[in-house]
Protein backbone atom coordinates (compact mmCIF):
# COMPACT_ATOMS: atom_id res chain seq x y z
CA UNK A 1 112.23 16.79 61.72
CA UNK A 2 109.91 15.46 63.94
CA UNK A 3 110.53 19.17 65.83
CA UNK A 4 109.96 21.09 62.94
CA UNK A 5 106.67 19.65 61.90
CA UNK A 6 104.85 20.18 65.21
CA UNK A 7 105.95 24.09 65.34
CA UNK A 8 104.65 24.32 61.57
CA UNK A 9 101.68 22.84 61.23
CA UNK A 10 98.78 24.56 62.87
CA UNK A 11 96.46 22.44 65.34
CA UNK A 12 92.83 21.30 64.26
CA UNK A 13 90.87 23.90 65.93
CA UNK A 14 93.21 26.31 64.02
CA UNK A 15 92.26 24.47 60.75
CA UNK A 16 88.66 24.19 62.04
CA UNK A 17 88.44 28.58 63.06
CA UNK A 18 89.83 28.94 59.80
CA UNK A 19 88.05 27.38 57.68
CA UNK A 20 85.02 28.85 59.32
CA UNK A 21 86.16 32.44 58.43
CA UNK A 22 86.99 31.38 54.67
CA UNK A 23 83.18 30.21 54.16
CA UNK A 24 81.98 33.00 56.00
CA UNK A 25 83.94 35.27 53.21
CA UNK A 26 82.87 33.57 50.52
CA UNK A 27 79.24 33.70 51.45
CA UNK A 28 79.44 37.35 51.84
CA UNK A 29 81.17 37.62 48.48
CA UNK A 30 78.37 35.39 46.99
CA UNK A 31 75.51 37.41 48.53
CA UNK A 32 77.44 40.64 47.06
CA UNK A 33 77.41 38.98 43.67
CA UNK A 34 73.73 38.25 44.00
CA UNK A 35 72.94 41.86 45.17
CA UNK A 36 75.03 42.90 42.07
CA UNK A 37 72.86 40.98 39.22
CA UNK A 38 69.49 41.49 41.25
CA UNK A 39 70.76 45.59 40.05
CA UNK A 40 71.48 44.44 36.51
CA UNK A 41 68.23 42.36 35.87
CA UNK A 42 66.89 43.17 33.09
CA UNK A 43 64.23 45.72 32.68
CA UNK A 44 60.91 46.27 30.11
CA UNK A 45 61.56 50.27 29.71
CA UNK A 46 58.62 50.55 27.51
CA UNK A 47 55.02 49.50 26.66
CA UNK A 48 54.11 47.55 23.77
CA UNK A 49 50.96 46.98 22.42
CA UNK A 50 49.96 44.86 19.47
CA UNK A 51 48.17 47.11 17.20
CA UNK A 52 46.92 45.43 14.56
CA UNK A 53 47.06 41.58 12.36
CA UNK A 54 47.18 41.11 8.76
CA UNK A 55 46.03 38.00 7.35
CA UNK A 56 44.49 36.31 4.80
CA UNK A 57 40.95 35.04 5.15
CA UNK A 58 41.97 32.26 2.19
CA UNK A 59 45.04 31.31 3.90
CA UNK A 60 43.41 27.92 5.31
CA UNK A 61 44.32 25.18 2.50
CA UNK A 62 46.33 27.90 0.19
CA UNK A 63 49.76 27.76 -0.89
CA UNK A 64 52.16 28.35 2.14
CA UNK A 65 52.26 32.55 2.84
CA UNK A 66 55.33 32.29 5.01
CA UNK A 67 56.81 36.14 5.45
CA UNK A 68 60.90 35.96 5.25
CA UNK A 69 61.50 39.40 4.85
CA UNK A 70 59.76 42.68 5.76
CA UNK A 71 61.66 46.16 5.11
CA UNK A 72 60.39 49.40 6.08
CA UNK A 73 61.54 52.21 3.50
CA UNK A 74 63.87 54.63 4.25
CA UNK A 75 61.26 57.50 5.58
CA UNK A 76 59.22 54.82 7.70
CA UNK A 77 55.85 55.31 5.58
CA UNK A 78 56.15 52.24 3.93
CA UNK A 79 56.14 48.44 4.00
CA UNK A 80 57.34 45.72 2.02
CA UNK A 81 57.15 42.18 2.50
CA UNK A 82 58.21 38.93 0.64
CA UNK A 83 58.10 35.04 0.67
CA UNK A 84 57.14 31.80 -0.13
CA UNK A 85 53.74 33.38 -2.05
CA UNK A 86 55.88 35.18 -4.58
CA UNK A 87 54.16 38.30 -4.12
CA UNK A 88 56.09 41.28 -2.97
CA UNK A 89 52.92 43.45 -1.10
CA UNK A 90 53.82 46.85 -0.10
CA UNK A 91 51.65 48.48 2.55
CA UNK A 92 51.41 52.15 3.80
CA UNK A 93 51.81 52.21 7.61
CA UNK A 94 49.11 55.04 7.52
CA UNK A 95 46.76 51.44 6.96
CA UNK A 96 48.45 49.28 9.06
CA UNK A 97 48.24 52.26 11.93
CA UNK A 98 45.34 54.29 11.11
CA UNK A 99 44.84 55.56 14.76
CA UNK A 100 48.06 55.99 16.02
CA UNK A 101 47.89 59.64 15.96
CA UNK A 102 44.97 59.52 18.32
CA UNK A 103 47.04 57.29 20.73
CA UNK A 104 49.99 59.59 21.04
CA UNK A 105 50.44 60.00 25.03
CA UNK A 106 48.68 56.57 25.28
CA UNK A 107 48.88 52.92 24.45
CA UNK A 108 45.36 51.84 22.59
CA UNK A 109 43.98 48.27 23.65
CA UNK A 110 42.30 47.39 20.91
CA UNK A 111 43.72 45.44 17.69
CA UNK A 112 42.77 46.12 14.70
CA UNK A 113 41.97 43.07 12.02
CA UNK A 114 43.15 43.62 8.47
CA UNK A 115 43.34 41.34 5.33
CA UNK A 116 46.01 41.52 3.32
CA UNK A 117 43.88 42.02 0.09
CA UNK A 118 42.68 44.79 1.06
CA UNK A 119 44.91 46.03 3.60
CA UNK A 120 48.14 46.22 0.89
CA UNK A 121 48.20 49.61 -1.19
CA UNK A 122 49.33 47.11 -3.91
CA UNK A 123 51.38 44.01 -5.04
CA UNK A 124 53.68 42.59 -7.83
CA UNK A 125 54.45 39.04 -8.39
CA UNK A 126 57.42 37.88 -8.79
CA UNK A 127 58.83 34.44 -10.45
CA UNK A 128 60.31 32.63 -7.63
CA UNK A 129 60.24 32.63 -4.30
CA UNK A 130 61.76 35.66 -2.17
CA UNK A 131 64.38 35.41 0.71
CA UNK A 132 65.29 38.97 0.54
CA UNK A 133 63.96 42.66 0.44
CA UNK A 134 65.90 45.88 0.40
CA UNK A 135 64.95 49.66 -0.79
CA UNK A 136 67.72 51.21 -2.68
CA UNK A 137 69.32 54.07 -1.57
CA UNK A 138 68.55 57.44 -3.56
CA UNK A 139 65.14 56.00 -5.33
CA UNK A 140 62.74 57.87 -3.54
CA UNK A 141 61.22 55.08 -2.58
CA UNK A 142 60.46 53.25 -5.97
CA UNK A 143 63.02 50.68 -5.88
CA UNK A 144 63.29 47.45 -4.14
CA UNK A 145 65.78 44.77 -4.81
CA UNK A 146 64.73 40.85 -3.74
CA UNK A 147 67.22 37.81 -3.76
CA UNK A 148 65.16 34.69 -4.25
CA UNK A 149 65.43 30.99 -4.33
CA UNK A 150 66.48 30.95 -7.68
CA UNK A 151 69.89 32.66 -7.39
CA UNK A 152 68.49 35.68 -8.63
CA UNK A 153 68.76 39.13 -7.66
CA UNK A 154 66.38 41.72 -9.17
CA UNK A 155 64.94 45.10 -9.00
CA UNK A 156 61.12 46.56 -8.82
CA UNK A 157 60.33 49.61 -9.86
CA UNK A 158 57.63 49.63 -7.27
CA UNK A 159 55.68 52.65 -9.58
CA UNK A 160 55.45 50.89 -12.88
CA UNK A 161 55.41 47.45 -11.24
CA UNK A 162 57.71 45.63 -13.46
CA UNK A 163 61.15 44.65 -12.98
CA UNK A 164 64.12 46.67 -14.03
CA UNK A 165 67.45 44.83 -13.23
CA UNK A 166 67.79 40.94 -13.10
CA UNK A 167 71.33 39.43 -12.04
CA UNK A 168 71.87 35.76 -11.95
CA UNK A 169 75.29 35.32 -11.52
CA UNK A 170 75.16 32.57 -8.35
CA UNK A 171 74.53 29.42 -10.35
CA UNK A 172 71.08 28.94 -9.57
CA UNK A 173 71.76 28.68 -6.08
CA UNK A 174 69.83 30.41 -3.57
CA UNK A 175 69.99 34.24 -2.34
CA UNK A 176 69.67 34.54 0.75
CA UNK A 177 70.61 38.33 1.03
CA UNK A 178 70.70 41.66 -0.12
CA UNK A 179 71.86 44.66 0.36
CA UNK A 180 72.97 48.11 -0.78
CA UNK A 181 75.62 50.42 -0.22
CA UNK A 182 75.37 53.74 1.76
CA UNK A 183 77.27 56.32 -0.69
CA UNK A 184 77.34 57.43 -3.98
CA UNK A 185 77.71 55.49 -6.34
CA UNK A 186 75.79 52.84 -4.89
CA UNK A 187 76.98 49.49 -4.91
CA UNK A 188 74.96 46.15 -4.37
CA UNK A 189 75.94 42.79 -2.82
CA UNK A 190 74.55 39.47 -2.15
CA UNK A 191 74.73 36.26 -0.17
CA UNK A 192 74.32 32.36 -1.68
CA UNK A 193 74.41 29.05 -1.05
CA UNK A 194 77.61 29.03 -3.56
CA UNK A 195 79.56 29.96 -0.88
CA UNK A 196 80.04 33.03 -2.24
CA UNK A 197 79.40 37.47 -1.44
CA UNK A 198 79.34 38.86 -4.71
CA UNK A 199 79.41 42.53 -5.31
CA UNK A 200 77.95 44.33 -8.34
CA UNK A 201 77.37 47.68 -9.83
CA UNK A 202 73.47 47.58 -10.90
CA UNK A 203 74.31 50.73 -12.93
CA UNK A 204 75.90 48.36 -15.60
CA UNK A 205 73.89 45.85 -17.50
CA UNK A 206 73.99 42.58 -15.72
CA UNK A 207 75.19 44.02 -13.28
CA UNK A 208 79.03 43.88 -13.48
CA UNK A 209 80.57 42.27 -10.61
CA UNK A 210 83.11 44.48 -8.17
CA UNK A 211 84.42 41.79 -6.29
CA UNK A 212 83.53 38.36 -4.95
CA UNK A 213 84.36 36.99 -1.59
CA UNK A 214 84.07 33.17 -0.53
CA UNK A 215 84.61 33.67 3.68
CA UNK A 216 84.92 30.04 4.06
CA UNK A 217 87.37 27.78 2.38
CA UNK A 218 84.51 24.80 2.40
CA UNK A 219 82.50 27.27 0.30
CA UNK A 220 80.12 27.16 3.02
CA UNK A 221 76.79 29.18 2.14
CA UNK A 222 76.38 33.00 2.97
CA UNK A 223 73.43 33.68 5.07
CA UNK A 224 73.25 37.32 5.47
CA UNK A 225 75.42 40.65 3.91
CA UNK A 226 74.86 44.07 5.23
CA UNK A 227 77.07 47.02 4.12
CA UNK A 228 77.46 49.83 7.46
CA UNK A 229 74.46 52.03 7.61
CA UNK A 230 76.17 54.65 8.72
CA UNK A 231 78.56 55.27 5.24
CA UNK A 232 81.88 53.06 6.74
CA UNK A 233 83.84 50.98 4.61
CA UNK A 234 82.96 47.68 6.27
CA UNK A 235 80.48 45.16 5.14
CA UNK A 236 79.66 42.70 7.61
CA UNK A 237 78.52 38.40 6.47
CA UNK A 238 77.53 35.80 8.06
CA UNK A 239 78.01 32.36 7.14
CA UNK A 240 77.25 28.68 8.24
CA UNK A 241 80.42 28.08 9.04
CA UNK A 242 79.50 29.05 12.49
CA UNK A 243 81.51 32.25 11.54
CA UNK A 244 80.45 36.24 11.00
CA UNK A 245 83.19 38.18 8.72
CA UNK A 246 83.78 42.19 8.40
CA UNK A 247 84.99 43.04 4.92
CA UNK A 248 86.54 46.37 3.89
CA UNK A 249 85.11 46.98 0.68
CA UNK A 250 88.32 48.96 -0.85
CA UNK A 251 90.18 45.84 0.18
CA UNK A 252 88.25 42.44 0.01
CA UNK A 253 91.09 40.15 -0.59
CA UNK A 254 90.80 38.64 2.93
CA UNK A 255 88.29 39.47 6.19
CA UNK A 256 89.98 42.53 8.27
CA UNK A 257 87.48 41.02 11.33
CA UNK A 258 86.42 37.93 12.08
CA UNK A 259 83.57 36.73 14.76
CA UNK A 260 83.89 33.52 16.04
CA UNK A 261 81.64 32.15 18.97
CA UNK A 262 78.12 30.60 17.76
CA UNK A 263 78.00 26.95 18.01
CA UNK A 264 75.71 27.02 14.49
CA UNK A 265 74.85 28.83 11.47
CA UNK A 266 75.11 32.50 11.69
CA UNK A 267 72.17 33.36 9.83
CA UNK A 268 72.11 37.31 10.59
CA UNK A 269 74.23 40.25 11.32
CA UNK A 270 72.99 43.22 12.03
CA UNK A 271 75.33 46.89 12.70
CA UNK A 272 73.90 48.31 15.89
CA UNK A 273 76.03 51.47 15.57
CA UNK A 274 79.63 52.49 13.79
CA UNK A 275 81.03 50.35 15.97
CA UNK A 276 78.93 47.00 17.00
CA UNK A 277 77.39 44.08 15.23
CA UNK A 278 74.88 41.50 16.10
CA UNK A 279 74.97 38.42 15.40
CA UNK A 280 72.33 35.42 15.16
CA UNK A 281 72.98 32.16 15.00
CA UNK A 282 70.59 28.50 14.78
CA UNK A 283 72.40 27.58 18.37
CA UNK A 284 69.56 29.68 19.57
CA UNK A 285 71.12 33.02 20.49
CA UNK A 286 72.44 36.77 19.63
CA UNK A 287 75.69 38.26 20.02
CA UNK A 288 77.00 41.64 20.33
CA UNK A 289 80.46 42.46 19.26
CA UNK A 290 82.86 44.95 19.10
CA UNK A 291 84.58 46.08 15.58
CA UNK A 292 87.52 46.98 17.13
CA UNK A 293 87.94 43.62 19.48
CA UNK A 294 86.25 40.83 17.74
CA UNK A 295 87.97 38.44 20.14
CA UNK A 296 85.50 38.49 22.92
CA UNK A 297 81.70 38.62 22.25
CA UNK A 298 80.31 41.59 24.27
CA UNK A 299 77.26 40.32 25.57
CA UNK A 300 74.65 36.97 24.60
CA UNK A 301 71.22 37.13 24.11
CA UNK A 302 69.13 34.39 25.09
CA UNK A 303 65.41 33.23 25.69
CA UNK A 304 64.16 32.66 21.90
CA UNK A 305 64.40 29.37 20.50
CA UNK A 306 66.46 28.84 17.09
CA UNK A 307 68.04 25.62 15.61
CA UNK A 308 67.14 24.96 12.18
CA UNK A 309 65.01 28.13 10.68
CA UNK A 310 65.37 31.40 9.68
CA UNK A 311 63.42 33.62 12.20
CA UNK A 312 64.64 37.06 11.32
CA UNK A 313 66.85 39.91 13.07
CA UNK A 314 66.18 43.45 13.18
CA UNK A 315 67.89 46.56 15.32
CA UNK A 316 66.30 49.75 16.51
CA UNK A 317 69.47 51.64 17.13
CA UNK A 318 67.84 54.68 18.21
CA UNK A 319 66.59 52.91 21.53
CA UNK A 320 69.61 50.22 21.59
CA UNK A 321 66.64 47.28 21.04
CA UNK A 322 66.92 44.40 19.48
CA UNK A 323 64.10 41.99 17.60
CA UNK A 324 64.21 38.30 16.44
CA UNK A 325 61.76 35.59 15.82
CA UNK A 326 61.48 31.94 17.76
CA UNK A 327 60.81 28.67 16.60
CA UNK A 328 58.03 28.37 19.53
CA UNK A 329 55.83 31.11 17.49
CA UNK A 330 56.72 33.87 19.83
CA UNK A 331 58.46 37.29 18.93
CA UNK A 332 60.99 38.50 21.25
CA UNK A 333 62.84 41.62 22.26
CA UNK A 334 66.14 41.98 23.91
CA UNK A 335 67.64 45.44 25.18
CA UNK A 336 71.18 45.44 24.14
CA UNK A 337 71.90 46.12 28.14
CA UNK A 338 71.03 42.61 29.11
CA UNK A 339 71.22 39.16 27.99
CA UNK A 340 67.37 38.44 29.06
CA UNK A 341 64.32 39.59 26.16
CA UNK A 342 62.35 42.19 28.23
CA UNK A 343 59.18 41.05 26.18
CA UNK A 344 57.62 38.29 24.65
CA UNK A 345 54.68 38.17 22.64
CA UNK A 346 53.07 35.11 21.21
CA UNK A 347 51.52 34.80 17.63
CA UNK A 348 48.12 32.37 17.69
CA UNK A 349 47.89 29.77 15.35
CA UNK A 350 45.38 30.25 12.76
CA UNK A 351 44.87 27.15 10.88
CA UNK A 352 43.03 24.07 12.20
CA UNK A 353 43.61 22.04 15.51
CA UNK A 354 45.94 19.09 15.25
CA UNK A 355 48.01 21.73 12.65
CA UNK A 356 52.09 23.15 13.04
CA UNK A 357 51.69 26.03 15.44
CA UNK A 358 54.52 27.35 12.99
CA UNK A 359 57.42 29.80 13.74
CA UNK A 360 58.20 33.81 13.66
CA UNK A 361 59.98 33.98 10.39
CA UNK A 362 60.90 37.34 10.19
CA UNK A 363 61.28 40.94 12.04
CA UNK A 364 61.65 44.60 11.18
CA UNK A 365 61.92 47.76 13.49
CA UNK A 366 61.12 51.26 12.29
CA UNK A 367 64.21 53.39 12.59
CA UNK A 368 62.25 56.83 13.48
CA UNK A 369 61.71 58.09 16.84
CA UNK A 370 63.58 58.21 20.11
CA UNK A 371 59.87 57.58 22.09
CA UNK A 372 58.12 55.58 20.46
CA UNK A 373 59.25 52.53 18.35
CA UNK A 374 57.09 50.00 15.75
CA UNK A 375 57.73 46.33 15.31
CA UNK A 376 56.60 44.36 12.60
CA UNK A 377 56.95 40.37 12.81
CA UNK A 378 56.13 37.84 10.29
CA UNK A 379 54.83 34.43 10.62
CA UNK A 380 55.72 30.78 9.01
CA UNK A 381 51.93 30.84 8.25
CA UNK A 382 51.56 34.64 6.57
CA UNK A 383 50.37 36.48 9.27
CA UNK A 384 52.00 40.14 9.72
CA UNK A 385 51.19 41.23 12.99
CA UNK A 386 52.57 45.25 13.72
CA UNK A 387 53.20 46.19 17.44
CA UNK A 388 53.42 49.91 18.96
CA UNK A 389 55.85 50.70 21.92
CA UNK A 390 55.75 53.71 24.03
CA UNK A 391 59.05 54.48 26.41
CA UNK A 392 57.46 54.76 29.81
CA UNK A 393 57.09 57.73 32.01
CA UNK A 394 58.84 56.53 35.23
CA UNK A 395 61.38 53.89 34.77
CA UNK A 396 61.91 51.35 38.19
């Protein structure tokens, strides 16, 4: 035995020239690694510029103005926004913009300063307070739907300025969502803190409901419902049981996808194409999954902070970006490439000293372009503040 052992074991300079040549490789293999993610780091393709601030020179001491949902409509000439003022204001981006046309090859530096009195083409009030805008499909523009604190879900004809279609079928619970569906006839659906996605035909008086879907068996509440943009069959909602769900809508007896990696509330989802879905959550970051493989979360987003408010999501699929508010009063944009924002921009407080500094409450990207993008944040304390970005020339 005593034999054996000797012509096995190696001696201690072995050991020593050994282990040498193992920390040797796995410095190399560290440095490689290194090299590797300096490549990927992420990169600020484009120039943005804030172009111009709405706010309102009475906001000091008034009711609370905070923004929870901006839309652009359908054609990118118009903008809606809603909140805790119960006013839905609806503003031509001709105003909010007048000089972009002269900036076309160029990125202006100066901001312009707009109130919203006079900077909205016009508003309508509205009896509660809203969580929700979206422009109907096939309206041409006059139609918006809201879901507000009340458990209601209701439609504006935006030309008369009166409402046309009331729903209250969630108890008097809160909407936190709407949206519409992408084909003919169009459908509608909504999130609520019942616990429940209720879909409903707002061609028929009350507007008959299709289908409803409670994702979690707690009857946790539904944060956010979004039907595909792009005319699938899937509906995508997020709830605070930490989970997001994908519904087919000829089938809705149970999920056919489920997302499950946020440590908190998913309060967003968002289809980035046909095939992917982002996520936000109040444990402070985005996800991007696949449709087809929900059982591994692409990539995570973070940088913005996020653990108890709503501080919107929005996608500009045509240049792959992505948008969300912070708690820290700073907007923030990711590109889907990499898990690091490529831009932050901070929003300055406008009430007194010694006040909240407040939050980003809510985003919205213009879909049009493949150049040049617009993004439109919302703050806790009213302000709507619209940024310009211009892909650069020469990208490093």
């Amino acid at each position: 035995m005593k034999s054996f052992s000797t012509k096995s074991l190696p001696d201690q300079t072995q050991q020593t020239k050994r282990k040498q040549k193992l920390s040797i490789a796995e410095d190399e293999e560290e440095e490689e690694e290194e090299g590797e993610d300096n490549e990927e780091k992420a990169r600020c393709d484009w120039d943005f510029n804030l172009s111009t601030i709405v706010s309102s020179s009475t906001s000091i001491g008034a009711v609370s103005d905070t923004l929870g949902a901006i839309e652009f409509d359908p054609s990118d000439t118009l903008v809606a926004t809603g909140g805790i003022a119960r006013k839905i204001r609806v503003y031509s981006l001709s105003t909010l913009l007048p000089d972009e046309e002269k900036h076309v090859d160029s990125v202006s530096s100066t901001t312009l300063m707009l109130d919203h009195a006079t900077a909205c083409d016009y508003y309508v009030c509205t009896p509660a307070k809203l969580s929700s805008l979206r422009w109907k499909p096939g309206s041409g523009n006059r139609v918006l739907g809201s879901g507000d604190y009340d458990g209601v879900v209701m439609e504006y004809d935006l030309e008369r300025k009166i409402p046309v279609f009331e729903r209250d079928e969630h108890g008097g619970r809160r909407v936190w969502s709407v949206d519409y569906s992408h084909w003919d006839p169009v459908i509608g659906a909504s999130g609520s803190d019942d616990g429940t996605m209720q879909i409903w035909d707002p061609r028929c008086e009350g507007g008959k409901c299709v289908a409803t879907v409670q994702p979690s068996v707690s009857r946790s509440p539904v944060c956010c419902v979004e039907f595909n943009p792009f005319g699938g069959p899937l509906i995508a909602v997020g709830c605070a049981d930490r989970r997001a769900y994908g519904y087919d809508v000829r089938n809705l007896g149970d999920p056919v996808v489920v997302f499950d990696g946020h440590g908190k509330t998913v309060s967003y989802v968002r289809f980035l194409d046909d095939h992917m879905i982002v996520s936000a959550g109040t444990d402070g970051c985005l996800k991007l999954w696949n449709v087809d493989d929900s059982t591994r979360v692409i990539r995570t987003y973070k940088g913005h902070v996020n653990s108890r408010s709503f501080v919107g999501l929005s996608v500009w699929r045509n240049g792959g970006l992505l948008g969300c508010g912070s708690e820290n009063n700073r907007v923030f944009v990711y590109d889907k490439r990499w898990g690091e924002p490529i831009w932050v921009h901070g929003f300055e407080p406008v009430a007194g000293p010694g006040s909240d500094h407040g939050f980003v409450s809510s985003v919205c990207w213009g879909q049009v372009g493949e150049d040049q993008c617009r993004l439109l944040a919302g703050g806790s304390d009213g302000v709507l503040q619209v940024f310009v970005g211009k892909r650069k020339l020469f990208s490093y």
